[in-house]
Protein backbone atom coordinates (compact mmCIF):
# COMPACT_ATOMS: atom_id res chain seq x y z
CA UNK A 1 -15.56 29.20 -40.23
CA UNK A 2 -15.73 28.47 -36.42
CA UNK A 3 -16.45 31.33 -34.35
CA UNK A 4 -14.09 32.94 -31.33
CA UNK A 5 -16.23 31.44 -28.80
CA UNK A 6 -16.57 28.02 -30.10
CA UNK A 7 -12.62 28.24 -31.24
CA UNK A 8 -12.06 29.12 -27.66
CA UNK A 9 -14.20 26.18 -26.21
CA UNK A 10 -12.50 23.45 -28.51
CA UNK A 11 -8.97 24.67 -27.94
CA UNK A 12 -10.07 24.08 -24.24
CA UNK A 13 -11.29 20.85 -24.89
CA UNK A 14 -8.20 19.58 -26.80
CA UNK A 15 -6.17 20.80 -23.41
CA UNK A 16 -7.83 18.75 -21.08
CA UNK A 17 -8.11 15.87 -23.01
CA UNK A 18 -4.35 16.37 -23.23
CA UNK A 19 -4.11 16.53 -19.57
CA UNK A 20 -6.40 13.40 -19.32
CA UNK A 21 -4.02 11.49 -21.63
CA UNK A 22 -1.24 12.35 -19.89
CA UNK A 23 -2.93 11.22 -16.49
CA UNK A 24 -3.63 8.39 -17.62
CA UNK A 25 -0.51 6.83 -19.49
CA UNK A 26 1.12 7.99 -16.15
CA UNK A 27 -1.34 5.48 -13.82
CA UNK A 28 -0.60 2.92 -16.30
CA UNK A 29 3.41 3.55 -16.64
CA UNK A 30 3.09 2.92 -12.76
CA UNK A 31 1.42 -0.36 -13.05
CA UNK A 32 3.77 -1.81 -15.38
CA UNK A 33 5.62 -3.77 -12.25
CA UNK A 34 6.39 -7.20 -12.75
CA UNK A 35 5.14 -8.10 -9.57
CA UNK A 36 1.66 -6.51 -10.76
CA UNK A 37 -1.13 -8.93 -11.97
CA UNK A 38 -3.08 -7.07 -14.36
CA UNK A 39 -5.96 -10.04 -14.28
CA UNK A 40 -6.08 -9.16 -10.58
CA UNK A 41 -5.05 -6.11 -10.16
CA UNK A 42 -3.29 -6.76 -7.60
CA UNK A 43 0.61 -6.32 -6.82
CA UNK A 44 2.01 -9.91 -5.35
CA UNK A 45 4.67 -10.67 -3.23
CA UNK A 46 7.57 -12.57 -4.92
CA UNK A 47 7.97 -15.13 -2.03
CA UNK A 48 5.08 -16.15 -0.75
CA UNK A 49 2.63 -15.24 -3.85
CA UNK A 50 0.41 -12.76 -1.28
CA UNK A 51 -1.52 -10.19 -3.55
CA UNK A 52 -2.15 -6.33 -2.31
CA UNK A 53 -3.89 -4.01 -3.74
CA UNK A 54 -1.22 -1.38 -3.29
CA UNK A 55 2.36 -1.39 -3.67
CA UNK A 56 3.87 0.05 -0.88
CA UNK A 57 2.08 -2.19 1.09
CA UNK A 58 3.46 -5.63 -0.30
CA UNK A 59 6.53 -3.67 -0.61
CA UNK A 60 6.27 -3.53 3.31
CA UNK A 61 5.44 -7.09 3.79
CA UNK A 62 8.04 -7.96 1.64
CA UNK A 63 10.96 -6.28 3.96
CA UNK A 64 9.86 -6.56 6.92
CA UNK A 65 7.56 -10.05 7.26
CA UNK A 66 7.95 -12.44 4.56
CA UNK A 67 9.52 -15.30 5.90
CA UNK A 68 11.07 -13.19 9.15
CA UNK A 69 10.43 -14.04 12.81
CA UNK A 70 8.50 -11.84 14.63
CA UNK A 71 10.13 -8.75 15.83
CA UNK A 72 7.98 -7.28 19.02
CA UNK A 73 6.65 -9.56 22.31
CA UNK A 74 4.15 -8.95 24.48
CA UNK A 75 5.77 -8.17 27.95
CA UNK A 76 3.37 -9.78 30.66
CA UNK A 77 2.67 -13.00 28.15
CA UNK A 78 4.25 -14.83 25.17
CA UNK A 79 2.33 -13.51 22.13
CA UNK A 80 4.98 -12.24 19.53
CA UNK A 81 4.47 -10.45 16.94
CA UNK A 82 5.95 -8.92 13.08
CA UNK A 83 3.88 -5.60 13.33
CA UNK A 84 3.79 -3.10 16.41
CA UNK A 85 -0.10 -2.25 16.25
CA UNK A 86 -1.09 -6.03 17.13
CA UNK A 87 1.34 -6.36 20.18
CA UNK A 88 -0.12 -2.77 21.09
CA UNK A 89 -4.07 -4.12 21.29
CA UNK A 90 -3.29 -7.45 22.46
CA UNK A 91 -1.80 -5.30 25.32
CA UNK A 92 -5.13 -2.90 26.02
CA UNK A 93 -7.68 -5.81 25.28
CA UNK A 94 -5.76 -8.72 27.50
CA UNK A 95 -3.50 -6.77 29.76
CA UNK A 96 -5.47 -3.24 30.11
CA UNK A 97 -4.21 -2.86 34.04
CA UNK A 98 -0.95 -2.73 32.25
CA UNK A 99 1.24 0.22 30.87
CA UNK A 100 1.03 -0.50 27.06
CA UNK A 101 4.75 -1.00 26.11
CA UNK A 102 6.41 -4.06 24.15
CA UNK A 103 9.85 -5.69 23.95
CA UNK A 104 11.52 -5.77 20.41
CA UNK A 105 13.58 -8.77 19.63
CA UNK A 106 15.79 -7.81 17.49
């Protein structure tokens, strides 16, 4: 016969492994992606083949740079750019009298 605290302790035990279970089927069910690469582990972009090691991320080079022109330009030179943050520090590292703005193209 097992005793209350022992009981108590394994009925405990069976809970969180539950919980564990649970956890992890539900990291897994989010990895089943086709554009994940289990040998990899990494999530690839259907275009260009680029791998990330998050989704969201390829997600966002998916919509907004794969195979698009760039969409911000440097004001006082001709650098152009697909993300905002690189126009932005070209700006304070080769313009840094400047005001640090930038000109979208489209």
């Amino acid at each position: 016969m097992i005793s209350c605290v022992s009981s108590r302790f394994l009925r405990l035990d069976c809970d969180r492994l539950d919980d564990l279970r649970v956890a992890h089927s539900r990291k897994f069910a989010r990895k089943r992606d086709t554009l994940y690469n289990a040998f990899t582990g990494k999530f690839h972009c259907p275009n260009c083949n680029n791998g990330y090691g998050r989704r969201d991320t390829m997600l966002g080079h998916f919509r907004y740079e794969c195979g698009k022109a760039p969409r911000y330009k440097c004001p006082y030179c001709t650098l152009c750019s697909k993300k905002t943050s690189n126009v932005y520090q070209h700006i304070r590292c080769m313009h840094p009298k400047e005001p640090v703005t930038l000109v979208k193209l489209y």
